[in-house]
C-alpha atoms as a PDB file:
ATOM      1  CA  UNK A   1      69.233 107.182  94.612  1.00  0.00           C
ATOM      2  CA  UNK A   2      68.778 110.554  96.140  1.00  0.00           C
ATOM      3  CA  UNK A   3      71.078 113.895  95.241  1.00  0.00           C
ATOM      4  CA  UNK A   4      71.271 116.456  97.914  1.00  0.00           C
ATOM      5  CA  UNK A   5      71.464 119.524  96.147  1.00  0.00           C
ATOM      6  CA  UNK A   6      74.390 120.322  98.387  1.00  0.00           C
ATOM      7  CA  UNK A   7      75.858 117.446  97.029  1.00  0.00           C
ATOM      8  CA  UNK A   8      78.808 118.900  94.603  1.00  0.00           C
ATOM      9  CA  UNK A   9      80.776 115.411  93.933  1.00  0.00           C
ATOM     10  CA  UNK A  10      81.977 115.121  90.129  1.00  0.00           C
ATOM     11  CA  UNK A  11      81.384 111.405  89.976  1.00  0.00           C
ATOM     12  CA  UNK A  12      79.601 108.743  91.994  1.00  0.00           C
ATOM     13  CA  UNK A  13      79.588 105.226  91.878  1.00  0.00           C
ATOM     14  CA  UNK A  14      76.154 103.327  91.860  1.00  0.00           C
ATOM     15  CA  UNK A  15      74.606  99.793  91.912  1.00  0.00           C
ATOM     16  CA  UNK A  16      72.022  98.997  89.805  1.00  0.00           C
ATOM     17  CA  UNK A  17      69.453  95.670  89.829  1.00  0.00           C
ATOM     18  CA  UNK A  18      69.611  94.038  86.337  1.00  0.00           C
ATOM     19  CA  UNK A  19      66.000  93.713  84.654  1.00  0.00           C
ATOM     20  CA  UNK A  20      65.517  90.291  85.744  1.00  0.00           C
ATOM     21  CA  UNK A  21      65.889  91.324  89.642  1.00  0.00           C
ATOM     22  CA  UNK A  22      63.354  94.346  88.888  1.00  0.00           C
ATOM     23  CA  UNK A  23      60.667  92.152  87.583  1.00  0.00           C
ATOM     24  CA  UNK A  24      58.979  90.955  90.606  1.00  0.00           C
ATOM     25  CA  UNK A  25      58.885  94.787  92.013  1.00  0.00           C
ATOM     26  CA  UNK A  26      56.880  96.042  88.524  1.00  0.00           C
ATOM     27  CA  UNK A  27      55.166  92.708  89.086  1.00  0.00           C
ATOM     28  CA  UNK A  28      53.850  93.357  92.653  1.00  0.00           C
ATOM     29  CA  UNK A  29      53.152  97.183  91.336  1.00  0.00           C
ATOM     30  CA  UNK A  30      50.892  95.509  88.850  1.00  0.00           C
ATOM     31  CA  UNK A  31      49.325  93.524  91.131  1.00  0.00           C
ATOM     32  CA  UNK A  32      48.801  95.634  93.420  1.00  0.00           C
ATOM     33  CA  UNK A  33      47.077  98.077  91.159  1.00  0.00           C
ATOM     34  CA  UNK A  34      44.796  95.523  89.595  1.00  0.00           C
ATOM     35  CA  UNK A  35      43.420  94.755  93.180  1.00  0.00           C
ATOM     36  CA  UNK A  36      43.098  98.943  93.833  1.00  0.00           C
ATOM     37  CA  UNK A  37      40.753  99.092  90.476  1.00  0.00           C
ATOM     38  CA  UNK A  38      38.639  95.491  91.532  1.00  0.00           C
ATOM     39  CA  UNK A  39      38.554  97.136  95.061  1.00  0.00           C
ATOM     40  CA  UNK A  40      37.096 100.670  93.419  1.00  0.00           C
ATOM     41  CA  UNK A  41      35.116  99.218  91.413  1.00  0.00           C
ATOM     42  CA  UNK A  42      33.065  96.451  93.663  1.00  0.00           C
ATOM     43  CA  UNK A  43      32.706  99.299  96.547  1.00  0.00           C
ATOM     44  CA  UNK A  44      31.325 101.715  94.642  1.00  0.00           C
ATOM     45  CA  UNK A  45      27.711 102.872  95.365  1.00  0.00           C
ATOM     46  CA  UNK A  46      25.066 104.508  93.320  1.00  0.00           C
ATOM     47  CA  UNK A  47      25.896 108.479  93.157  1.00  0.00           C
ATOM     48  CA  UNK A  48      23.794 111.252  92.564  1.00  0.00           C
ATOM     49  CA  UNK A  49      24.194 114.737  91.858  1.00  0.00           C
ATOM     50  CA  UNK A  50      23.323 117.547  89.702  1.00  0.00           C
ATOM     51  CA  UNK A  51      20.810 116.082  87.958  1.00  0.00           C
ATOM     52  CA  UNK A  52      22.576 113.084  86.970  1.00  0.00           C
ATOM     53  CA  UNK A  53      22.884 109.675  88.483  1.00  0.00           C
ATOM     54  CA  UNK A  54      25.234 107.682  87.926  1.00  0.00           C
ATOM     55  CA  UNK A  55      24.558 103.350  88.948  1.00  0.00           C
ATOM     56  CA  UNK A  56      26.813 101.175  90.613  1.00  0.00           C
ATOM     57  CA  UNK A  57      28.360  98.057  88.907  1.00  0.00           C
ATOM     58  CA  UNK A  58      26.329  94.939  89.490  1.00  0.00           C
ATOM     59  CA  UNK A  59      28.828  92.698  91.203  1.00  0.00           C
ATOM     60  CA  UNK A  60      27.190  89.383  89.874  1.00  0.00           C
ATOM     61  CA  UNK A  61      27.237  90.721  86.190  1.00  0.00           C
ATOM     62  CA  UNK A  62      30.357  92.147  86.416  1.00  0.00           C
ATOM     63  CA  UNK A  63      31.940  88.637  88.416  1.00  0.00           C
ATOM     64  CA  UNK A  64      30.093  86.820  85.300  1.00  0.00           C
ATOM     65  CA  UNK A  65      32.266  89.131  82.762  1.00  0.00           C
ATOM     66  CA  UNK A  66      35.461  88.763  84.168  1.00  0.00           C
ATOM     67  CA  UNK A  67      35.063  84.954  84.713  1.00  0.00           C
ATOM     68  CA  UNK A  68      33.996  85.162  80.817  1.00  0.00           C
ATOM     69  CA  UNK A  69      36.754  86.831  79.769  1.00  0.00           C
ATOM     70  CA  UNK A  70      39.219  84.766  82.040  1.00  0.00           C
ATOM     71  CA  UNK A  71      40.347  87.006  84.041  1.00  0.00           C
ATOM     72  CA  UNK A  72      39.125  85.660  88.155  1.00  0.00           C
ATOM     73  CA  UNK A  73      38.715  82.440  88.225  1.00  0.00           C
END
């Protein structure tokens, strides 16, 4: 719900979704940020700069953890 700041009522009346009807939004905002991080993470290429380098995840090892761990199937 947005306010103007011109806005100078005393009260207001509002509807609000109950915790159950909010679930699947956090839910997809997980979701969605899980796939972001997998996405970051398997594009990333080997960087270097100022001396330092800095290697790229090995997509098979890192597949092989996650499948370990139960988290991709």
């Amino acid at each position: 719900m947005r306010i103007h700041a011109n806005d100078k009522a005393l009260t207001r009346n509002v509807e609000v979704m109950t915790n159950d009807a909010m679930s699947p939004l956090f839910l997809a905002a997980i979701e969605a940020t899980e796939e972001a991080v997998y996405n970051s993470l398997f594009k990333a290429t080997t960087m270097t700069g100022n001396g330092h380098t800095i290697e790229a995840l090995p997509i098979e090892k890192t597949v092989e953890i996650l499948k370990a761990h139960g988290v991709i199937k």
